[in-house]
Each structure stands twice: as C-alpha cells, then as structure tokens.
C-alpha atoms as a PDB file:
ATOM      1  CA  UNK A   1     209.230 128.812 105.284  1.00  0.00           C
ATOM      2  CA  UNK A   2     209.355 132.531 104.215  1.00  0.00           C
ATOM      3  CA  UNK A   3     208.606 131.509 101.125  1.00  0.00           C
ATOM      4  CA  UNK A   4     205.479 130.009 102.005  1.00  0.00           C
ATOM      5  CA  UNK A   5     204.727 133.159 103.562  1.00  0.00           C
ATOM      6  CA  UNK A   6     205.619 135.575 100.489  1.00  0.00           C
ATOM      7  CA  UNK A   7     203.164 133.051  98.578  1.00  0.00           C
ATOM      8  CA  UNK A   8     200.319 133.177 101.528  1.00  0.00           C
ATOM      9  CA  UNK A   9     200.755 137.001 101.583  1.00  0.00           C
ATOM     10  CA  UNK A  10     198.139 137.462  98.917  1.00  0.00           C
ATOM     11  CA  UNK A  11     194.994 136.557 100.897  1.00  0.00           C
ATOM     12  CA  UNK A  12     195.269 140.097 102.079  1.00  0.00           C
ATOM     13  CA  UNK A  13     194.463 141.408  98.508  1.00  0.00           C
ATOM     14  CA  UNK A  14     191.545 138.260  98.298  1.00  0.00           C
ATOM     15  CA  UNK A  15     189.820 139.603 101.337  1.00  0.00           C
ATOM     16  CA  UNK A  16     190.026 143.115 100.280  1.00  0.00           C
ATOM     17  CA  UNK A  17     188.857 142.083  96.576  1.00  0.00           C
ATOM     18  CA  UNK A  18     185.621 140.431  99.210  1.00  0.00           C
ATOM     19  CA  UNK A  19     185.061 143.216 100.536  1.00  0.00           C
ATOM     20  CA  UNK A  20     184.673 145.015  97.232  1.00  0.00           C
ATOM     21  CA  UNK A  21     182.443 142.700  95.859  1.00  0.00           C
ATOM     22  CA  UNK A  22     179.985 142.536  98.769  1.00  0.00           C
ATOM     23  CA  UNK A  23     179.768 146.177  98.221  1.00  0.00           C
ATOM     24  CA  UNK A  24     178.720 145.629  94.864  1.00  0.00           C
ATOM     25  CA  UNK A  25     176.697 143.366  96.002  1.00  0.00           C
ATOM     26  CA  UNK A  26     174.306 145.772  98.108  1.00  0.00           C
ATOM     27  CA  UNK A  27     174.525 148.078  95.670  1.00  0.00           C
ATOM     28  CA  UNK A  28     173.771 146.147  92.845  1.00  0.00           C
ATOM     29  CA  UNK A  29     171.868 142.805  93.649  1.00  0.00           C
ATOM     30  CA  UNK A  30     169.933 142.034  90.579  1.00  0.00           C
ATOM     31  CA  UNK A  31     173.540 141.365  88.841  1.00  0.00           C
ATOM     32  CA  UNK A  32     175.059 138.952  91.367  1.00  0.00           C
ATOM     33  CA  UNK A  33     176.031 136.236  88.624  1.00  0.00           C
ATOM     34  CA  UNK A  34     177.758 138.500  86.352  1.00  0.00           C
ATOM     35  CA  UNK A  35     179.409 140.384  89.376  1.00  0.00           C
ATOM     36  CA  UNK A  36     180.265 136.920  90.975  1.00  0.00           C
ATOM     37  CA  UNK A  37     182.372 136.194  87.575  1.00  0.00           C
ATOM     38  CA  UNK A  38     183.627 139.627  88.024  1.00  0.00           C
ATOM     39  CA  UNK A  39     184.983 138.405  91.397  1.00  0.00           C
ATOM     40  CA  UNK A  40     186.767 135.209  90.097  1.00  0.00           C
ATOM     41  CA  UNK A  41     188.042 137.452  87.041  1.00  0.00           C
ATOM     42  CA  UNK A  42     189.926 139.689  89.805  1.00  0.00           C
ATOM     43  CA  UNK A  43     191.091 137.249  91.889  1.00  0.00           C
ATOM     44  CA  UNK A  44     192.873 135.529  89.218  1.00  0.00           C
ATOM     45  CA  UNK A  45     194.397 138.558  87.491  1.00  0.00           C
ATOM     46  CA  UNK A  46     195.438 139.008  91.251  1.00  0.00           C
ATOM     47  CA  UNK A  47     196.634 135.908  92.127  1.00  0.00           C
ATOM     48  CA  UNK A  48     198.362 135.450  88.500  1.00  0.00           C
ATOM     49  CA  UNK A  49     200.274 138.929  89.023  1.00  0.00           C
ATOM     50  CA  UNK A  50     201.150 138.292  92.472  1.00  0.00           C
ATOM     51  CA  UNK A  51     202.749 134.916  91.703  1.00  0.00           C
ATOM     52  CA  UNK A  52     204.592 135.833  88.853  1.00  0.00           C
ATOM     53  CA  UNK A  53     206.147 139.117  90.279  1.00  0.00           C
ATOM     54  CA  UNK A  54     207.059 137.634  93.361  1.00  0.00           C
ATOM     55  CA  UNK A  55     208.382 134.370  91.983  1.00  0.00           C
ATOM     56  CA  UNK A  56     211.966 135.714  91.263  1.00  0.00           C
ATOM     57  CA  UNK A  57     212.319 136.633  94.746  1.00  0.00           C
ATOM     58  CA  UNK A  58     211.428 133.408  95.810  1.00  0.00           C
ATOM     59  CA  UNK A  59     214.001 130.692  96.653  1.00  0.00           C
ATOM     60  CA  UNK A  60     211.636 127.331  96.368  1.00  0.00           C
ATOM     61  CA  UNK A  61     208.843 127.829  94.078  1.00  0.00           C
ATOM     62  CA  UNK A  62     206.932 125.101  94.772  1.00  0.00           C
ATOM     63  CA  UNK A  63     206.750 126.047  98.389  1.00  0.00           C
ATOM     64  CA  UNK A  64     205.754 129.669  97.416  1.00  0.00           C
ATOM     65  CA  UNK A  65     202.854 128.154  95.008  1.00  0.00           C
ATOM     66  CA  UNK A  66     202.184 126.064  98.301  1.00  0.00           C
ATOM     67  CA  UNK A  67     201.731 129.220  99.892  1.00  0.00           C
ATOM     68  CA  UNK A  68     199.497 130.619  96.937  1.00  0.00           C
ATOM     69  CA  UNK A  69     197.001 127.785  97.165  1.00  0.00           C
ATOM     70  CA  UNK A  70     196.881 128.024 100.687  1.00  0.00           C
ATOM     71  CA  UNK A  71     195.484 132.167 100.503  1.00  0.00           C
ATOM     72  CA  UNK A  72     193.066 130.353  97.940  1.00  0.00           C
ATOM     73  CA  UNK A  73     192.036 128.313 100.529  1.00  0.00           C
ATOM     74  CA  UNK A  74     191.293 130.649 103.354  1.00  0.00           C
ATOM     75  CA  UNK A  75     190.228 133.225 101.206  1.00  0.00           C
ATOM     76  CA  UNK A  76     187.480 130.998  99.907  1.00  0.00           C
ATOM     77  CA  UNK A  77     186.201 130.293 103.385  1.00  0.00           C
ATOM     78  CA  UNK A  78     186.248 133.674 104.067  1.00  0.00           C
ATOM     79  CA  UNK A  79     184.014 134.786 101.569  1.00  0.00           C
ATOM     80  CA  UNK A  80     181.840 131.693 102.481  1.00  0.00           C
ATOM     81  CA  UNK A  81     181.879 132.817 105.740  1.00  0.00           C
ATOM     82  CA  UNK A  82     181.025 136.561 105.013  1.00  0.00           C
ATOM     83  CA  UNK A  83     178.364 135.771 101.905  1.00  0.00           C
ATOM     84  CA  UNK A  84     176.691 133.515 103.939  1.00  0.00           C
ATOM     85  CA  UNK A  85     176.129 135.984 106.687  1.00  0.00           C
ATOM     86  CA  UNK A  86     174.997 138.670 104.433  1.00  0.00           C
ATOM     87  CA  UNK A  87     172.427 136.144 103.000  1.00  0.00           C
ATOM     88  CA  UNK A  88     171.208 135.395 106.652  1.00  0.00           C
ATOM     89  CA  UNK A  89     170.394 138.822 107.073  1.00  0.00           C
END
C-alpha cells in the first residue's frame, strides 16, 4: 500500500505543472498547441524522474507504477476539469 502511495504522490507536481500552464495560457493564448506539447513534455520529464528516483525506495514496483498511472489518471481529469472551466468563461 505505501507504495502505491509513494507512486500516487506525483499528482501533486501534475496539478502544479496545470496550474503553470493555464497561466501560460492567459498570458499567451495564440500559442496554445505548442504550449499544450510543452505541457505533456513536462509532465513526462516529471513523471519519468519521479519514477525512477523513487523506484529504489520502493518495495513492489509494479504497485508503485500502479500508483504512477493512477496520478496520470486524476491528474488528467483535473486539467479537464480546470481547462474546461476556463474555456466556459
């Protein structure tokens, strides 16, 4: 279980990295396709890192990856969530 946790742990950086990109995003709407790849770009390199630094301290990988793809998951519907609301408005 607290492995799946150390793995899940990363969907604080993925909502921070959302943050930063909706910023970018107000600031700087006529690039939203190149700064959308910028946002995939970050979140890999993130998720990458986080996963390989953390895997030594992990006893069952494949539950911490669990955990990984997990933060994936409700990291994606939280930028769903939060660019669909800033398109509403």
């Amino acid at each position: 279980m607290q492995d799946f946790l150390l793995g899940s742990g990363i969907v604080l950086i993925l909502i921070q990295v959302t943050g930063l990109i909706q910023l970018a995003l107000r600031k700087y709407p006529e690039y939203f396709l190149g700064i959308i790849y910028g946002m995939i770009l970050i979140d890999g390199v993130a998720v990458i890192g986080w996963a390989s630094l953390l895997k030594p301290y992990s006893n069952d990988h494949i539950l911490m990856l669990g955990g990984v793809g997990f933060a994936l998951l409700m990291s994606t519907i939280h930028k769903i969530k939060k660019f669909l609301t800033q398109s509403t408005k």
